[in-house]
N, C-alpha and C. Protein backbone atom coordinates (compact mmCIF):
# COMPACT_ATOMS: atom_id res chain seq x y z
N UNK A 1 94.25 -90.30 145.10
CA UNK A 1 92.84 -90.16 144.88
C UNK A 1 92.13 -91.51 144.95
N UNK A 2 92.59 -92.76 144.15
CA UNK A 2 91.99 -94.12 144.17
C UNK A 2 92.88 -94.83 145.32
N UNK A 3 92.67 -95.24 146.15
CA UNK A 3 93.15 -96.37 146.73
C UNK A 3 92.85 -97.91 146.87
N UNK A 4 91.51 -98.61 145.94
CA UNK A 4 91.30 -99.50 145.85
C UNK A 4 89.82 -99.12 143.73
N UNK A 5 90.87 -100.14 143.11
CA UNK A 5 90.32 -100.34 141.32
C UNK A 5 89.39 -101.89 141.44
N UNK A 6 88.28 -101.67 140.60
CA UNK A 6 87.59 -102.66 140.47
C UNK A 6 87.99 -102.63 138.57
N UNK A 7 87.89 -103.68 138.07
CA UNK A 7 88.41 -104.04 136.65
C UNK A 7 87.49 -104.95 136.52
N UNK A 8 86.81 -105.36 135.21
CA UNK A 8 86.18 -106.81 135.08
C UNK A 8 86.80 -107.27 133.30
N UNK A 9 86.83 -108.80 133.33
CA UNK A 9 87.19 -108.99 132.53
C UNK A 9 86.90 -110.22 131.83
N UNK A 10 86.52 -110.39 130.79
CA UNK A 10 85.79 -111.69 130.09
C UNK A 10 86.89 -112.20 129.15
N UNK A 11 88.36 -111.88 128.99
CA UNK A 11 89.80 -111.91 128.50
C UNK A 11 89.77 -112.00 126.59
N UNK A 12 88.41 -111.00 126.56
CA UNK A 12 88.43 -110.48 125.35
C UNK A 12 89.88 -109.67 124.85
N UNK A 13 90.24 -108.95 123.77
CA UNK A 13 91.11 -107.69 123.47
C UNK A 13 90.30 -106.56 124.01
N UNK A 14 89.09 -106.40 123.98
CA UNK A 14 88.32 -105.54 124.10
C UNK A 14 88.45 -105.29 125.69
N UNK A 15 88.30 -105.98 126.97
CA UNK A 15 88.01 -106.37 127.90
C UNK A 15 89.68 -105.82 128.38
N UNK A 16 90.66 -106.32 127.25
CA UNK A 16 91.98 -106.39 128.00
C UNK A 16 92.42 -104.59 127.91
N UNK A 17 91.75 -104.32 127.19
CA UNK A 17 92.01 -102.53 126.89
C UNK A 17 91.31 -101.75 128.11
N UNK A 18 90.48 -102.45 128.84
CA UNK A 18 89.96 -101.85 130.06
C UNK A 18 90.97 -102.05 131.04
N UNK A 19 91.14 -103.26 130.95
CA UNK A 19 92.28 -103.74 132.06
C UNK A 19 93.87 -103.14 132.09
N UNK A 20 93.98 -102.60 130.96
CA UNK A 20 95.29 -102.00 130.63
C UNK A 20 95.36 -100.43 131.33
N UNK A 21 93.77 -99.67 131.41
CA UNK A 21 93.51 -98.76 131.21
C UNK A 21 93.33 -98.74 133.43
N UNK A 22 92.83 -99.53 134.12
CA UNK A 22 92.72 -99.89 135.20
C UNK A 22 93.96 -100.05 135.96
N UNK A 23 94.83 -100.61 135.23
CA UNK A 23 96.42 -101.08 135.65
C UNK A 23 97.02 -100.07 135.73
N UNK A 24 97.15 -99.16 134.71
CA UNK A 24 97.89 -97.50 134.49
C UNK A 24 97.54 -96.76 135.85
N UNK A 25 95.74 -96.77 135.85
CA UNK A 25 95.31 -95.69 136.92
C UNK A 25 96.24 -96.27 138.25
N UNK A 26 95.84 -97.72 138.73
CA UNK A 26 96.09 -98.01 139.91
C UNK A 26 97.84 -98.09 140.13
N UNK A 27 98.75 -97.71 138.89
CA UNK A 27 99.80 -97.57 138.94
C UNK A 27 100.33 -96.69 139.68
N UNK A 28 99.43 -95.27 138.66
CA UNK A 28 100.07 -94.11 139.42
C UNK A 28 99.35 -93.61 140.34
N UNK A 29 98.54 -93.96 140.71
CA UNK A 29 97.39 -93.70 142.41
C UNK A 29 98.36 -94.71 143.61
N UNK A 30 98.96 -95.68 143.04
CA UNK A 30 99.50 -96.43 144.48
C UNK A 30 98.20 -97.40 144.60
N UNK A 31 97.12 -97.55 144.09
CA UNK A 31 95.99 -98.03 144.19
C UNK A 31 96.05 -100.00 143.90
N UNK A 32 94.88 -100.33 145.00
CA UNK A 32 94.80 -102.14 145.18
C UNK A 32 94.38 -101.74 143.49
N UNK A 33 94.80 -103.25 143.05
CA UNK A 33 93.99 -103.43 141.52
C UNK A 33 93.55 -104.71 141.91
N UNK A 34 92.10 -104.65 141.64
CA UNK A 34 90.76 -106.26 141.78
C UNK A 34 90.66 -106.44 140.73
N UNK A 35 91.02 -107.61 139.78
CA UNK A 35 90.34 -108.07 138.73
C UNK A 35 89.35 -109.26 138.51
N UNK A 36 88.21 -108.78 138.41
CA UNK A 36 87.32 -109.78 138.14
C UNK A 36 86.60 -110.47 137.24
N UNK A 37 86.52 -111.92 137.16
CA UNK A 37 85.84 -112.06 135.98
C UNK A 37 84.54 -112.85 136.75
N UNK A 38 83.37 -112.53 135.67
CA UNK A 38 82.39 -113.48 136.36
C UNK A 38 81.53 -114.44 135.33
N UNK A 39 81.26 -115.57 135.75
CA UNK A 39 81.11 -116.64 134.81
C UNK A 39 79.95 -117.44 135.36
N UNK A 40 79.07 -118.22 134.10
CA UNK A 40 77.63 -118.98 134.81
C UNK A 40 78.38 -120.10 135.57
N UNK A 41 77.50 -120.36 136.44
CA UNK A 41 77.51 -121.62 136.64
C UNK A 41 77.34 -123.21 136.41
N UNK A 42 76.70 -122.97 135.28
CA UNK A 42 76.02 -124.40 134.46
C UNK A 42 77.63 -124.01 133.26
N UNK A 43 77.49 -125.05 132.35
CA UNK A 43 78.03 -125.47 131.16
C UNK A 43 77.08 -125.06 130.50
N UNK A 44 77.91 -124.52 128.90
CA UNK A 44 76.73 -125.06 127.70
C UNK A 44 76.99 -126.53 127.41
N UNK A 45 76.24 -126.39 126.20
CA UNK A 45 75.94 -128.10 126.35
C UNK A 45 77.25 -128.29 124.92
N UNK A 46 77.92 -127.61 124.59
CA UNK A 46 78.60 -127.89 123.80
C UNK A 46 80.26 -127.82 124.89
N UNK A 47 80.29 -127.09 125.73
CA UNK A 47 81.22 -127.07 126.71
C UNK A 47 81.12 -128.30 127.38
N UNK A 48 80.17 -128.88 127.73
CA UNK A 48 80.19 -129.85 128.43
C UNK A 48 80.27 -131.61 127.53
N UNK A 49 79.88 -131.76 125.95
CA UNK A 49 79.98 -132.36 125.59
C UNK A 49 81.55 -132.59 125.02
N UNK A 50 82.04 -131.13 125.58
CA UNK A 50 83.43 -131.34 125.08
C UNK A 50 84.45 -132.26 126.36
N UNK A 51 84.03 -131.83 127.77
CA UNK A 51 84.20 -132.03 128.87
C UNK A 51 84.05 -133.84 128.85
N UNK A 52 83.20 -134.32 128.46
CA UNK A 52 83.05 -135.66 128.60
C UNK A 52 84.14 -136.39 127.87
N UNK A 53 84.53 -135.91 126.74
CA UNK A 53 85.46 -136.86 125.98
C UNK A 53 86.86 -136.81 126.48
N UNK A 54 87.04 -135.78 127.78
CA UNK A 54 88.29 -135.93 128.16
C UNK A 54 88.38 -136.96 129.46
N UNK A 55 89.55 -137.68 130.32
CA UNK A 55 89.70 -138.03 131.51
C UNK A 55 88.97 -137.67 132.37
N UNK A 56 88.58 -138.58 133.02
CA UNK A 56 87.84 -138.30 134.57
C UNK A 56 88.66 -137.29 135.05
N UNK A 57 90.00 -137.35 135.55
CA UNK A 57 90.98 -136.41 136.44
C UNK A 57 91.49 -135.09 135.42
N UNK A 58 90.80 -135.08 134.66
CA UNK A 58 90.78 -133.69 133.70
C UNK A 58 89.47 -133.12 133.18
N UNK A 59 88.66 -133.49 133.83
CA UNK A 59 87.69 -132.86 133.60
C UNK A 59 86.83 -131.82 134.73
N UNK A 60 87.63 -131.23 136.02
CA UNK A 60 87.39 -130.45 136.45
C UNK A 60 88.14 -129.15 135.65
N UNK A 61 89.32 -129.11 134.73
CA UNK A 61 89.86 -128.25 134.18
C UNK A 61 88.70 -127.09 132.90
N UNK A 62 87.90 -128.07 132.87
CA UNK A 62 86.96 -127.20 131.58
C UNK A 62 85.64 -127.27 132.48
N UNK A 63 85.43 -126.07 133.14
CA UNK A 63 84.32 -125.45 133.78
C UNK A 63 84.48 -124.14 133.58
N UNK A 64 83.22 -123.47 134.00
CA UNK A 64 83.41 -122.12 133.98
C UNK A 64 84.50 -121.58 134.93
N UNK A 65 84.25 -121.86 135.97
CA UNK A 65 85.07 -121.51 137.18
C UNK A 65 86.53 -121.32 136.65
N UNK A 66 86.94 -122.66 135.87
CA UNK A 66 88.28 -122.70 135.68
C UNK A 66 88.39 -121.78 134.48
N UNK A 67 87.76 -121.66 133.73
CA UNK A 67 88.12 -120.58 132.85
C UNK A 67 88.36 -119.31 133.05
N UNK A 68 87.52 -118.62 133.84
CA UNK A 68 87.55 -117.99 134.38
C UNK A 68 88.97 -117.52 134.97
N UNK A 69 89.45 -118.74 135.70
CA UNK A 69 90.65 -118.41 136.90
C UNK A 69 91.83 -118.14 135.57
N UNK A 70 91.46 -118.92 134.62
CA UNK A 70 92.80 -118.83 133.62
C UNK A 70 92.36 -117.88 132.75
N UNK A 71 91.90 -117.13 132.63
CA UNK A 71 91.78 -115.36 131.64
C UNK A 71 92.09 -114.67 133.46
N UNK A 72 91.77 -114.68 134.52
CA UNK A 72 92.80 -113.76 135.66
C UNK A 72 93.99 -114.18 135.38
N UNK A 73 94.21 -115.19 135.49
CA UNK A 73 95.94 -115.57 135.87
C UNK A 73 96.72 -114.62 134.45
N UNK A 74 95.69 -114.83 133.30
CA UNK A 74 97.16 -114.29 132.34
C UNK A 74 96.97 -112.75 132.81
N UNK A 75 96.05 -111.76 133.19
CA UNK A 75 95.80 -110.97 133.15
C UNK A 75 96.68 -110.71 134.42
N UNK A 76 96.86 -110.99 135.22
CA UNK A 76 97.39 -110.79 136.49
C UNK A 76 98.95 -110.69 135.89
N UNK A 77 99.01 -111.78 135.55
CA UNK A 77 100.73 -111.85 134.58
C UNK A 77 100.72 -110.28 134.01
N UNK A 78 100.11 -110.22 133.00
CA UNK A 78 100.38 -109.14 131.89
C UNK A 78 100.12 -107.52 132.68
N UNK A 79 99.57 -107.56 133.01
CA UNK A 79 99.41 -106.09 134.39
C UNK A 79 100.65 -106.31 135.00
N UNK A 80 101.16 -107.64 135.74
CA UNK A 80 102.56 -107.34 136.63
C UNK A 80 104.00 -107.23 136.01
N UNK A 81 103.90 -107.59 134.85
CA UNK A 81 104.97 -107.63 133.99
C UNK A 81 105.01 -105.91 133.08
N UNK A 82 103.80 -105.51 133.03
CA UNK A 82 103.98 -104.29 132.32
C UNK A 82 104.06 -103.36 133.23
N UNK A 83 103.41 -102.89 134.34
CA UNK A 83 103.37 -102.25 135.13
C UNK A 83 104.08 -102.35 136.95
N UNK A 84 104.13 -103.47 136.93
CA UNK A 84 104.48 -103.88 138.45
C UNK A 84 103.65 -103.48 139.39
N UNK A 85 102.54 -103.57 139.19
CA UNK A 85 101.26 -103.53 140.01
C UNK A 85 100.98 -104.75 140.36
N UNK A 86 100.80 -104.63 141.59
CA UNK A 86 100.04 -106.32 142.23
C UNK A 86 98.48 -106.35 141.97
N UNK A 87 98.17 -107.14 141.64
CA UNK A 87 96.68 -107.66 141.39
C UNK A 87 96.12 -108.42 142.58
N UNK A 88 94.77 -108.73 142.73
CA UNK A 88 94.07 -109.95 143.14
C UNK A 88 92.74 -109.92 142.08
N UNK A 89 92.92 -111.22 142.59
CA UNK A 89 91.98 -111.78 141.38
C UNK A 89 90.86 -112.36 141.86
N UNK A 90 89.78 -111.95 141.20
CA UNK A 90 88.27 -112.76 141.79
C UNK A 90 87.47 -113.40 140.72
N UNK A 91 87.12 -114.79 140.52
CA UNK A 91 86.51 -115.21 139.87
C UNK A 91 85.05 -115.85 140.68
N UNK A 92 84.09 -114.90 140.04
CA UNK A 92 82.72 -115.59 141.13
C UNK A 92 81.66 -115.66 139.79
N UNK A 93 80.57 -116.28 140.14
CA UNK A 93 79.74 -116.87 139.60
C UNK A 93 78.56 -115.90 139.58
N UNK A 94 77.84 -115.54 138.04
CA UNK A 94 77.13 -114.45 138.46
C UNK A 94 76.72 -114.21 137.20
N UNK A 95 76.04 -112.84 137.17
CA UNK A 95 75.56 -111.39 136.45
C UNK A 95 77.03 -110.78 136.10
N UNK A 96 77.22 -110.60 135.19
CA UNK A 96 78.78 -110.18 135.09
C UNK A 96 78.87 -108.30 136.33
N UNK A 97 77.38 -107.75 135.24
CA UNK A 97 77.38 -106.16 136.08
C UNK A 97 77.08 -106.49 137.57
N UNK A 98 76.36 -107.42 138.09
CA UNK A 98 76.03 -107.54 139.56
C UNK A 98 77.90 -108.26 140.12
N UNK A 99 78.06 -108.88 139.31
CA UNK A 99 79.53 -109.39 140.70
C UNK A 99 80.07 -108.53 140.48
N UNK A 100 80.35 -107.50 139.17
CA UNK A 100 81.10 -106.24 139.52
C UNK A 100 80.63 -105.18 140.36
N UNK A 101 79.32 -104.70 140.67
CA UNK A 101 79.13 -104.24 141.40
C UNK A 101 78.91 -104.56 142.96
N UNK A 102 78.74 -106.01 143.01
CA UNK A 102 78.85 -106.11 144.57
C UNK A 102 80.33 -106.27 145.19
N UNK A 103 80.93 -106.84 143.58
CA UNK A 103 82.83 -106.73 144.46
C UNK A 103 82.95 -105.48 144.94
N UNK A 104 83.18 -104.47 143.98
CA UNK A 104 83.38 -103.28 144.42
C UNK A 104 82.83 -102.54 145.51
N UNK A 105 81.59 -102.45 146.08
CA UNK A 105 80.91 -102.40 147.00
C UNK A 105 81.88 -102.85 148.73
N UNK A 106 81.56 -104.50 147.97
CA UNK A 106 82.22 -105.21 149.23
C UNK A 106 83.94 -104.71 149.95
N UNK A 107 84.52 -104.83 148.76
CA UNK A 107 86.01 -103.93 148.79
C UNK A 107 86.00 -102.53 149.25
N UNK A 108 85.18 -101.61 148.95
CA UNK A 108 85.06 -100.47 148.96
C UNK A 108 85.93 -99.61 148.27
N UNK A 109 85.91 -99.99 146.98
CA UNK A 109 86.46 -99.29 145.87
C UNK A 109 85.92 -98.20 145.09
N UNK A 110 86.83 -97.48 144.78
CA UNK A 110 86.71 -95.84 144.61
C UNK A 110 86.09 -95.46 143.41
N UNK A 111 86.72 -96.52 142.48
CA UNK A 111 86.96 -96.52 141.13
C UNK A 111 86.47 -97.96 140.87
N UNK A 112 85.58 -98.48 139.84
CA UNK A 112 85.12 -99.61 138.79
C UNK A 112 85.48 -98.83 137.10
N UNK A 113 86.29 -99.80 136.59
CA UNK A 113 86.84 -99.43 135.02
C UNK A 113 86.40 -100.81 134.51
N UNK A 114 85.27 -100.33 133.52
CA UNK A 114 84.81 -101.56 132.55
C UNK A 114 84.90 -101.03 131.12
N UNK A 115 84.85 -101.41 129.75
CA UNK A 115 84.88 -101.48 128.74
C UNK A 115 83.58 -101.18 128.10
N UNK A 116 83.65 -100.25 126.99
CA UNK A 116 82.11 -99.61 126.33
C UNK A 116 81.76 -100.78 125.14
N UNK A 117 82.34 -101.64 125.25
CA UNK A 117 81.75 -103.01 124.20
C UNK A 117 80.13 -103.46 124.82
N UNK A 118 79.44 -103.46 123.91
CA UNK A 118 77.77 -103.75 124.37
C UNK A 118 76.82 -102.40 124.55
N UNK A 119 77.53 -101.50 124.32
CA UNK A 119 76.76 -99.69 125.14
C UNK A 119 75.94 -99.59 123.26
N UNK A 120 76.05 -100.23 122.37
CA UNK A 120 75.77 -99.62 121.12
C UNK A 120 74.08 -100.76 120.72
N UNK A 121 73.73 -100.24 119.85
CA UNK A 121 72.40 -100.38 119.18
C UNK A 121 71.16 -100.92 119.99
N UNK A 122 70.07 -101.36 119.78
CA UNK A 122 69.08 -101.48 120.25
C UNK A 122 69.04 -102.59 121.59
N UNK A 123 70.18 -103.57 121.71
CA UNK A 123 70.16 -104.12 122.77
C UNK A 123 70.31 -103.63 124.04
N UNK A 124 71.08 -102.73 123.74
CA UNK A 124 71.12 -101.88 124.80
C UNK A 124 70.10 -101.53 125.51
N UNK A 125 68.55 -101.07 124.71
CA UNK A 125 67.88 -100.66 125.23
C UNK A 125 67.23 -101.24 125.70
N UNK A 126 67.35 -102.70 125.36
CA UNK A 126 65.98 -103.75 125.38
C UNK A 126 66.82 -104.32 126.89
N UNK A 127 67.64 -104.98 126.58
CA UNK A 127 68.62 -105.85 127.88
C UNK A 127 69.25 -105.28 129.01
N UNK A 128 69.98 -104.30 128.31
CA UNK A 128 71.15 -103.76 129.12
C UNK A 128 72.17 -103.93 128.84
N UNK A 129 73.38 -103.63 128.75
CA UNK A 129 74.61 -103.65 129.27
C UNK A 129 75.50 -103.57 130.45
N UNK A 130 76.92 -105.09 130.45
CA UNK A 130 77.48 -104.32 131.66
C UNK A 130 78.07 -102.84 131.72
N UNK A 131 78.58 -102.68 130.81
CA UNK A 131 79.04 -101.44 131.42
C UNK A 131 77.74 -100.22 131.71
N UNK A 132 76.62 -100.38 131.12
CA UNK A 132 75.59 -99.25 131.13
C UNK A 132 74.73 -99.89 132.24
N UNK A 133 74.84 -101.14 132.91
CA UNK A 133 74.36 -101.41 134.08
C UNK A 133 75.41 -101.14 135.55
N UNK A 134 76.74 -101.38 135.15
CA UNK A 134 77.60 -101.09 136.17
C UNK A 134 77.39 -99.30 136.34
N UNK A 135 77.60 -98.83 134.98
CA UNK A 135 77.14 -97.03 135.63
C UNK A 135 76.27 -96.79 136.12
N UNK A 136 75.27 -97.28 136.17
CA UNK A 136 73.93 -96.77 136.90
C UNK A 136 73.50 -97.21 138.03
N UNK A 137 74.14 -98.42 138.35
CA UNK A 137 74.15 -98.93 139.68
C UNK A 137 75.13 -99.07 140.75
N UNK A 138 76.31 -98.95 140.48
CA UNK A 138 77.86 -98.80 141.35
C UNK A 138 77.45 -97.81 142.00
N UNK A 139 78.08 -97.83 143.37
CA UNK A 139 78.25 -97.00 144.32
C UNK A 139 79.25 -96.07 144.62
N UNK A 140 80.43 -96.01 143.26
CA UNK A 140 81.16 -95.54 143.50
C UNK A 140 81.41 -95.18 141.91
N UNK A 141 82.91 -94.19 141.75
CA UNK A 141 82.61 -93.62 139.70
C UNK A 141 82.58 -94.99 138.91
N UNK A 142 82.74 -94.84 138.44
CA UNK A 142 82.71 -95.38 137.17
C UNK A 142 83.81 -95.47 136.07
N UNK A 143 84.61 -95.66 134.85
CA UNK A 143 84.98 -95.13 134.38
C UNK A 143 85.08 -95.64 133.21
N UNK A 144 84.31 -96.25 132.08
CA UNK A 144 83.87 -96.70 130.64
C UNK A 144 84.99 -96.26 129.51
N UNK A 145 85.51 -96.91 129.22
CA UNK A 145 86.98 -97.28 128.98
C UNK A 145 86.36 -97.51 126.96
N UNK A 146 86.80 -96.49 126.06
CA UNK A 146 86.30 -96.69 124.82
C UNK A 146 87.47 -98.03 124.56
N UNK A 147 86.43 -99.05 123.75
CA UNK A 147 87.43 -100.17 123.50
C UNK A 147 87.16 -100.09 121.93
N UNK A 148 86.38 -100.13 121.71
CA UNK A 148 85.76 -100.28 120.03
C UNK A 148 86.04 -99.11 118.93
């Protein structure tokens, strides 16, 4: 039924219960598993004041980007070790609900599995949520993964 999973992941527990839940499906579908995380592009200013007190040649390691790549990598680990599902991993710069929805898009994936963390009280109504922005705008199901 799935032959290509969109997953997103900010390498919360919360986040990792989606990803657990994404890994299973694309297990027993035979299905690609995409995991993505998406991250600003600027520093805060407390990230970055942390960034200064280290080495010149270590200070590309604390960016978003790189954080990013290191919550995929363990996630990629922990999906292939529990399941033996191959992953790829995408870390892009963004709207967390927009890079999940344009990955998926771009891939042409069947299935997007995100986490119901953020779907509760008045922010919701005022901001949004990813997962209540990824349902209403994906081009393809959905599937809101109770984490809480």
């Amino acid at each position: 039924m799935y032959s290509c999973i969109v997953v997103g992941t900010d390498g919360s527990d919360t986040a990792a219960e989606a990803v657990r839940h994404a890994a299973e499906l694309a297990r027993i579908h035979g299905a690609r598993l995409h995991v993505v995380s998406a991250y600003s592009a600027t520093l805060s200013s407390k990230l970055q004041a942390e960034r200064e007190l280290l080495p010149e040649e270590e200070r590309w390691m604390v960016s978003p980007g790189e954080q990013a790549e290191r919550v995929l990598v363990e996630a990629a680990k922990t999906i292939e070790a529990t399941t033996g599902v191959s992953v790829e991993t995408h870390a892009l710069p963004g709207d967390p609900a927009e890079v999940i929805i344009q990955l998926a898009e771009t891939l042409g994936a069947e299935l997007v599995v995100v986490g119901n963390k953020g779907m509760s009280g008045i922010t919701r109504f005022l901001l949004g949520s990813v997962p209540s922005k990824v349902a209403h705008h994906a081009s393809c199901s959905v599937l809101i993964v109770r984490t809480t």
